[in-house]
Protein backbone atom coordinates (compact mmCIF):
# COMPACT_ATOMS: atom_id res chain seq x y z
CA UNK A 1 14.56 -0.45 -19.73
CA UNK A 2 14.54 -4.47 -20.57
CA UNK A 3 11.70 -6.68 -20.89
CA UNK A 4 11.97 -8.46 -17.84
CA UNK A 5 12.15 -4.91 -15.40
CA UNK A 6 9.09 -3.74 -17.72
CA UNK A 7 7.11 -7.23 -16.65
CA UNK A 8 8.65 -7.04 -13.28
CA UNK A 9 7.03 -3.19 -12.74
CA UNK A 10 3.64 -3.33 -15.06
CA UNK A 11 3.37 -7.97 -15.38
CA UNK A 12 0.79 -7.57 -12.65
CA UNK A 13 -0.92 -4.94 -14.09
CA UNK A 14 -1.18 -6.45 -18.04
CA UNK A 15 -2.60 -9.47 -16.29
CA UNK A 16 -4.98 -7.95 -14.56
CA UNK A 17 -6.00 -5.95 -17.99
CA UNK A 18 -6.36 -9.29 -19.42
CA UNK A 19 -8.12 -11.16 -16.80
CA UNK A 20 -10.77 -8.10 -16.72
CA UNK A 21 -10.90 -8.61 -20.39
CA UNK A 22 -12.11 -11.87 -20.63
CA UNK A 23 -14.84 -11.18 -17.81
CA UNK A 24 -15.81 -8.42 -19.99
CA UNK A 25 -16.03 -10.63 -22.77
CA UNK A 26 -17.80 -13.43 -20.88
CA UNK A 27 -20.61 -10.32 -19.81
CA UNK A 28 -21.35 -8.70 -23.01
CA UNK A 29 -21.53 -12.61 -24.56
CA UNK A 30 -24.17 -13.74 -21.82
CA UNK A 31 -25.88 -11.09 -21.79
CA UNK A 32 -25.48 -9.39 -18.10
CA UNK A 33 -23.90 -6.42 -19.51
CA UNK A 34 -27.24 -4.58 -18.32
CA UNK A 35 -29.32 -4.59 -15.77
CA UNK A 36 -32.86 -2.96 -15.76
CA UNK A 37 -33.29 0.60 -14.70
CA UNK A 38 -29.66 1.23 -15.94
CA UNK A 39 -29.01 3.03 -18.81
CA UNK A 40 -28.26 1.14 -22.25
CA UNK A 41 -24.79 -0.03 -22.82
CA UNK A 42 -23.73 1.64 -26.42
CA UNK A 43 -20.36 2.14 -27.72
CA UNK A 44 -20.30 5.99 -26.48
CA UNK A 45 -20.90 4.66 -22.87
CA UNK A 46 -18.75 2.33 -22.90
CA UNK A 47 -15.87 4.88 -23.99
CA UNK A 48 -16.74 7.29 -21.11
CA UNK A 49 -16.91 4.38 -18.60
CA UNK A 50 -13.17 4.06 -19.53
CA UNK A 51 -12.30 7.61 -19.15
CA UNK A 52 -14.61 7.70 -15.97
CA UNK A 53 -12.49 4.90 -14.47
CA UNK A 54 -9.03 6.79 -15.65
CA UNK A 55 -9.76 9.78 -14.12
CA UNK A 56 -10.64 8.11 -11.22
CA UNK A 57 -7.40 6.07 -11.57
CA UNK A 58 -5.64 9.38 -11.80
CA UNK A 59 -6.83 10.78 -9.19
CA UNK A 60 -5.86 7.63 -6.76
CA UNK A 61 -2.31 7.49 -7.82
CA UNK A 62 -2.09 11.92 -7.21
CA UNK A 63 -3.52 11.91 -3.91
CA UNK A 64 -4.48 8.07 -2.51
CA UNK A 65 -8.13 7.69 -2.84
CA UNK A 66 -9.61 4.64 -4.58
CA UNK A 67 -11.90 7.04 -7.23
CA UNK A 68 -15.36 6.08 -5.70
CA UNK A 69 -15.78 9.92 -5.42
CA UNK A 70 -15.39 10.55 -9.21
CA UNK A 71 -17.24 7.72 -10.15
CA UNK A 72 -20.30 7.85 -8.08
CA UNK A 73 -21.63 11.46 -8.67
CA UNK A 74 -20.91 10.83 -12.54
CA UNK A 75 -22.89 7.91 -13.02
CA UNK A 76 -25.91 8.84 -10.86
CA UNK A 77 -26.46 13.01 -12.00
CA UNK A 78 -24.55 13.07 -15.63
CA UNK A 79 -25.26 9.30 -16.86
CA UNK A 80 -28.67 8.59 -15.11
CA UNK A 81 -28.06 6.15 -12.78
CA UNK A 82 -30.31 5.57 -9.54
CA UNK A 83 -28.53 6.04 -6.70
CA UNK A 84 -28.62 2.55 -5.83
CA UNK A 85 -27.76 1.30 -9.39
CA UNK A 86 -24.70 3.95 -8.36
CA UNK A 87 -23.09 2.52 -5.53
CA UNK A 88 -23.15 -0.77 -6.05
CA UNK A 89 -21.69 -0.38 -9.76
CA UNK A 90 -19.21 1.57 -8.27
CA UNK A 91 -18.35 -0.32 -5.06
CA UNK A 92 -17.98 -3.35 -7.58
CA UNK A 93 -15.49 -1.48 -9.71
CA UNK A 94 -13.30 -0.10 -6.91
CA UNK A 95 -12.47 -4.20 -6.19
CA UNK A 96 -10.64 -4.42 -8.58
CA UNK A 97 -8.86 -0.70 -7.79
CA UNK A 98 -8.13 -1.73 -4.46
CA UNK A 99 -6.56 -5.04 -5.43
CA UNK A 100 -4.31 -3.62 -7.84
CA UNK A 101 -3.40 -0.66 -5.57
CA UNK A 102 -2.59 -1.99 -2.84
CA UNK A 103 -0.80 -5.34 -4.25
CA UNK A 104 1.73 -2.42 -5.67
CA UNK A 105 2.06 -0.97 -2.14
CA UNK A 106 2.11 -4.88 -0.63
CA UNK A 107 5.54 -6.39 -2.19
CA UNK A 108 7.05 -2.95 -1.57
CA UNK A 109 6.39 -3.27 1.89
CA UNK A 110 4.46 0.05 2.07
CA UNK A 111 2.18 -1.09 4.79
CA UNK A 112 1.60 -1.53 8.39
CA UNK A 113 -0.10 -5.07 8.23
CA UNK A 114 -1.07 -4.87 12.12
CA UNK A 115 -3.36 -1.93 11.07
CA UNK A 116 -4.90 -3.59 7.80
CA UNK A 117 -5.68 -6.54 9.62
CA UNK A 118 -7.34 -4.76 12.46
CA UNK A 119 -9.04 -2.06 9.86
CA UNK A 120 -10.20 -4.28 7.51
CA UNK A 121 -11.42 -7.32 9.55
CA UNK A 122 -14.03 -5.32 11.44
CA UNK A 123 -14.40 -2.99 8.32
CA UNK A 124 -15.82 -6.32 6.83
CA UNK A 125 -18.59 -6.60 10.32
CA UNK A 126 -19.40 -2.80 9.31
CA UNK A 127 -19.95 -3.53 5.64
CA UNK A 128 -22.14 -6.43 6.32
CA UNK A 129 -24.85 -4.60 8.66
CA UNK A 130 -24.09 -1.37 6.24
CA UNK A 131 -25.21 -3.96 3.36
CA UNK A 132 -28.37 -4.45 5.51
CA UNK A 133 -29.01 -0.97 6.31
CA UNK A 134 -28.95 -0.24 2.51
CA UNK A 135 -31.96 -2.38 1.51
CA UNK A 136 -33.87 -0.67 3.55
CA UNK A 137 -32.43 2.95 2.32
CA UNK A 138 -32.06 1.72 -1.48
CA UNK A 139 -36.28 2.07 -1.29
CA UNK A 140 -35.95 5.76 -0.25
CA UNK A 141 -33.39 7.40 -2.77
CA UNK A 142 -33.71 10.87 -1.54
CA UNK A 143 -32.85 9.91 1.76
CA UNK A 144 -30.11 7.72 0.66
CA UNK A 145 -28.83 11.22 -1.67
CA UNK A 146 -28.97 13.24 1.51
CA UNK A 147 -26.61 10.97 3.03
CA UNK A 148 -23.91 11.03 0.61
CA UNK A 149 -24.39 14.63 -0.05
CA UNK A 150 -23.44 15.01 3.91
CA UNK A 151 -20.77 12.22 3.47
CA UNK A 152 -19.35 14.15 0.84
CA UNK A 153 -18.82 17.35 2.71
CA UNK A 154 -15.61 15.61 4.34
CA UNK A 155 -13.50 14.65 1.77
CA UNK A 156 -14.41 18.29 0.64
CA UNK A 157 -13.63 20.17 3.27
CA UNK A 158 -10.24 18.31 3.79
CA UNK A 159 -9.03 18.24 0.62
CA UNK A 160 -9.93 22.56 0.03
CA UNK A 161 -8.27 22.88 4.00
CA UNK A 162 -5.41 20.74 2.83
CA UNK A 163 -4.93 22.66 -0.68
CA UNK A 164 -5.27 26.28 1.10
CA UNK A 165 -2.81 24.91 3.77
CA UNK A 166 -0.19 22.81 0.94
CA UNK A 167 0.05 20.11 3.19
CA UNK A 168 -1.28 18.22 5.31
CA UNK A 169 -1.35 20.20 9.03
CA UNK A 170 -0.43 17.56 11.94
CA UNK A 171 0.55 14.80 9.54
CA UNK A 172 3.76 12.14 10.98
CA UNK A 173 5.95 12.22 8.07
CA UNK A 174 8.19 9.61 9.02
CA UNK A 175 8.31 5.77 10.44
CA UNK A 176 7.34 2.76 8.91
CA UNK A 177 4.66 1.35 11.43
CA UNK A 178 1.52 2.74 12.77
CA UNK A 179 1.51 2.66 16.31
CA UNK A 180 -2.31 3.08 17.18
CA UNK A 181 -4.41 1.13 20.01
CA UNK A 182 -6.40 -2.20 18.94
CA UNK A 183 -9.74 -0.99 20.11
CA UNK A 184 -9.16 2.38 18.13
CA UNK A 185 -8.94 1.23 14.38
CA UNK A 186 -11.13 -1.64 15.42
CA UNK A 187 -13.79 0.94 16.22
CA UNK A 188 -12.73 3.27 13.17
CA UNK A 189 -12.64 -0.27 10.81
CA UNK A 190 -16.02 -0.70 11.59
CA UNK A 191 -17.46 2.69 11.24
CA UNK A 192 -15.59 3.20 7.89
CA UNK A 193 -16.95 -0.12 6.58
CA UNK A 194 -20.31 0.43 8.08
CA UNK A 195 -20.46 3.63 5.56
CA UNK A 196 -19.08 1.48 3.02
CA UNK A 197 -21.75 -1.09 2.89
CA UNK A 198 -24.51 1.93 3.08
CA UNK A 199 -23.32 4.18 0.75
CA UNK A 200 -20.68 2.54 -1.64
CA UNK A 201 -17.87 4.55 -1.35
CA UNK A 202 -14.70 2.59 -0.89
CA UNK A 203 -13.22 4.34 2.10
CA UNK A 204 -10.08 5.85 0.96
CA UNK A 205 -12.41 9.41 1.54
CA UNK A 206 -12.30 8.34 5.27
CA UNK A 207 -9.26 6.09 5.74
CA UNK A 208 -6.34 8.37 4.67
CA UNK A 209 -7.40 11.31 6.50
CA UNK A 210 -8.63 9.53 9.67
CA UNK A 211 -5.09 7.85 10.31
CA UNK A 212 -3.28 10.79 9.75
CA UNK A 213 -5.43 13.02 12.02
CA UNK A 214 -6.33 10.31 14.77
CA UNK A 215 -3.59 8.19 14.80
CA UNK A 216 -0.81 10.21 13.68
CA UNK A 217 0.20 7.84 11.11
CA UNK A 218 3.19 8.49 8.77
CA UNK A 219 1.68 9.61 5.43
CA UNK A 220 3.41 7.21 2.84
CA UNK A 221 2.50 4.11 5.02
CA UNK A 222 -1.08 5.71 5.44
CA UNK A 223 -1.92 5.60 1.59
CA UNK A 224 -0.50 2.33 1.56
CA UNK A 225 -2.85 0.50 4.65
CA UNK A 226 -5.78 2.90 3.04
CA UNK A 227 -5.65 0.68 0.25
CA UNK A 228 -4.90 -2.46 1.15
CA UNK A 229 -7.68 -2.20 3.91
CA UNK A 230 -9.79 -1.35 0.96
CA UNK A 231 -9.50 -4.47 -0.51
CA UNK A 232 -11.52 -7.13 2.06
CA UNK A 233 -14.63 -3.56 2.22
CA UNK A 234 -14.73 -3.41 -1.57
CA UNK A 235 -14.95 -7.16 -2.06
CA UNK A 236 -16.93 -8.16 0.59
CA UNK A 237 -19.34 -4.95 -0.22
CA UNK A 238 -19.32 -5.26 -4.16
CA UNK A 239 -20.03 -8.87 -3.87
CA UNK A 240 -22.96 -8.45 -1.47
CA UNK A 241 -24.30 -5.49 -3.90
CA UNK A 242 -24.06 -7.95 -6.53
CA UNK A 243 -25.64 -10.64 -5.38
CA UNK A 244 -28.41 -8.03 -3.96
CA UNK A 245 -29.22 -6.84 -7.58
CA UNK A 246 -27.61 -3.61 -7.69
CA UNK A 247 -24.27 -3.69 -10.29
CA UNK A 248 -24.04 -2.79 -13.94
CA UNK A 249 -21.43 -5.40 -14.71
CA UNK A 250 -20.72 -4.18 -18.30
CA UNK A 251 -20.31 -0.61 -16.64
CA UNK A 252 -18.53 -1.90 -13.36
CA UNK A 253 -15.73 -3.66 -15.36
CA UNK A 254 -15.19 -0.89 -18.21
CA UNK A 255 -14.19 1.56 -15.68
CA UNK A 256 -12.89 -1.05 -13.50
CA UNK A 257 -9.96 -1.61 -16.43
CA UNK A 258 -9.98 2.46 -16.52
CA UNK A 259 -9.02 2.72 -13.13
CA UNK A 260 -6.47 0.70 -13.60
CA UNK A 261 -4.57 2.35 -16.39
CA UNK A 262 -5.64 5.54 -14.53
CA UNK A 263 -3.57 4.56 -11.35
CA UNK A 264 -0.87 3.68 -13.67
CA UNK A 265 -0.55 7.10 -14.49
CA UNK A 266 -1.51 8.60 -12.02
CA UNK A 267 2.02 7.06 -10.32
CA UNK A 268 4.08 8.30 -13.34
CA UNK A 269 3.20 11.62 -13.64
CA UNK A 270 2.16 12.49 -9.99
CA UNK A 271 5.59 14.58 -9.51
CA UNK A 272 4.22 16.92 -12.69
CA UNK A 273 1.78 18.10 -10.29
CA UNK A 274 1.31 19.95 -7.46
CA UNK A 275 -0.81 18.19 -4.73
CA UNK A 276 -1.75 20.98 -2.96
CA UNK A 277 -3.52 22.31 -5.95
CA UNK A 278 -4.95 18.76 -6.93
CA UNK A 279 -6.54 18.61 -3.40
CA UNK A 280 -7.79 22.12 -3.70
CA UNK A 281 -9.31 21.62 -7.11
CA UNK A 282 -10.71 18.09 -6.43
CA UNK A 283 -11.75 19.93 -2.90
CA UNK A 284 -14.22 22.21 -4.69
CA UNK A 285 -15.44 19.48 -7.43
CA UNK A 286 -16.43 17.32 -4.13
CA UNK A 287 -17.97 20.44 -2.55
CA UNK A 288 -19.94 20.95 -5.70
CA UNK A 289 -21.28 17.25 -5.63
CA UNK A 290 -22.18 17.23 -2.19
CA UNK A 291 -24.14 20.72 -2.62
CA UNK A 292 -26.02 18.82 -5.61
CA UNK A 293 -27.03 15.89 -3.42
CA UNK A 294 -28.18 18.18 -0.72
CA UNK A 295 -29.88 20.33 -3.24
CA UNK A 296 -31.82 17.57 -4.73
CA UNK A 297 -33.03 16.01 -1.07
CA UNK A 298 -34.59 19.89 -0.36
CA UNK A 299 -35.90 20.26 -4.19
CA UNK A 300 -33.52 22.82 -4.75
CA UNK A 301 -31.96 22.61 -8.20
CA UNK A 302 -28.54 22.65 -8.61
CA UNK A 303 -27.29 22.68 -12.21
């Protein structure tokens, strides 16, 4: 392969790497690495932050989620960060996720644009009240764990009924647009972004599955829309979470450059695998997490 179709495939990507290098750079020099109530930022952290943010990447390019799921549970019951500190480090990250995910699905065409613009422009009105509706939970962080414990079921549950099934049952498998009513993914937008804003998970959990089941959208142009409707909820969300006080830069933008390479790949080796048996496997790890989070909320231990 020459030079210029090696730019023309991974140019956007190396820039990216190198753009999220020199914020890195600009953090650790300033001093905003940290934030207090976070756990210190050593050279063994920062190593698993990368490999936190490959997996993650990984695990978008196998089966089309943006890696909130992996990242989230890590960082808050393995790493010790509050929940709060949690989400918004990882909504922050997933920006950058999303805008390197879906610009790959963008100049391919892999998109129905009518749906992102619907999805994501009143996904931004539900991450803004969500936003709201998290200061108020981000004071009561067992209630806030018993939410995502419940959010979590979902992606569980689908991903185990998906891998037990090898597919996914009632999925459009052809057609390049998604022909769904206005007020429908207006109303699914918002309550996707409204759990976005609350909880910090990017919506990829929600997105992929709901327009396959709801609106019978063809799978390939699903994971595409997913992402690129994840863009406007992670910015909009991980900038609000910023400014609000709740993002470990230093950690946000070493697994941030993880997830990248991660969803690199993810996309290269993704025919060495199975899906089916990703889902199911991933399926029980996000059964397991939301067990924990329930588990915690009723002060029963879960190891």
């Amino acid at each position: 392969m020459s030079f210029g179709e090696l730019w023309k495939k991974y140019g956007f990507t190396v820039v990216f790497l190198i753009l999220i290098a020199a914020a890195i750079t600009w953090v650790m020099m300033s001093g905003r690495a940290g934030l207090e109530g976070a756990p210190e930022l050593t050279t063994t952290s920062i190593v698993l932050f990368v490999i936190i943010g490959m997996v993650a990447g990984c695990l978008g390019g196998w089966i089309g989620t943006g890696g909130c799921s992996v990242m989230l549970p890590i960082l808050h019951f393995w790493l010790g960060f509050p929940a709060p500190l949690a989400i918004g480090t990882t909504l922050f990250a997933v920006i950058f996720t999303a805008i390197s995910g879906g610009y790959g699905h963008f100049i391919r065409r892999n998109l129905d644009q009518r749906t992102t613009l619907w999805l994501g422009g009143f996904g931004i009105l539900g991450v803004i009240i969500g936003s709201w509706l998290f200061t108020i939970l981000s004071s009561h962080a067992a209630l806030m764990g018993l939410i995502l414990g419940i959010v979590f079921l979902w992606p569980a549950i689908r991903m185990i009924r998906e891998g037990l099934a090898k597919g996914m049952p009632g999925a459009v498998q052809e057609g390049n647009s998604i022909e769904a009513p206005a007020g429908g993914l207006a109303a699914f937008g918002g309550v996707v972004g409204l759990l976005t804003g609350m909880i910090g998970l990017g919506g990829g959990y929600a997105l992929v599955p709901g327009l396959i089941y709801l609106f019978h959208a063809p799978v390939y142009i699903t994971m595409g829309t997913s992402l690129a409707t994840m863009v406007p909820l992670a910015v909009v969300g991980g900038v609000i979470k910023l400014v609000q006080g709740y993002v470990v830069l230093g950690a946000a933008l070493f697994m941030a450059s993880g997830t990248i390479i991660g969803a690199q790949i993810g996309a290269a080796t993704i025919k060495r695998f199975k899906p089916a048996t990703l889902k199911l496997i991933f399926g029980l790890y996000f059964l397991y997490v939301a067990i924990k989070f329930i588990g915690n909320y009723l002060g029963i231990p879960v190891w």
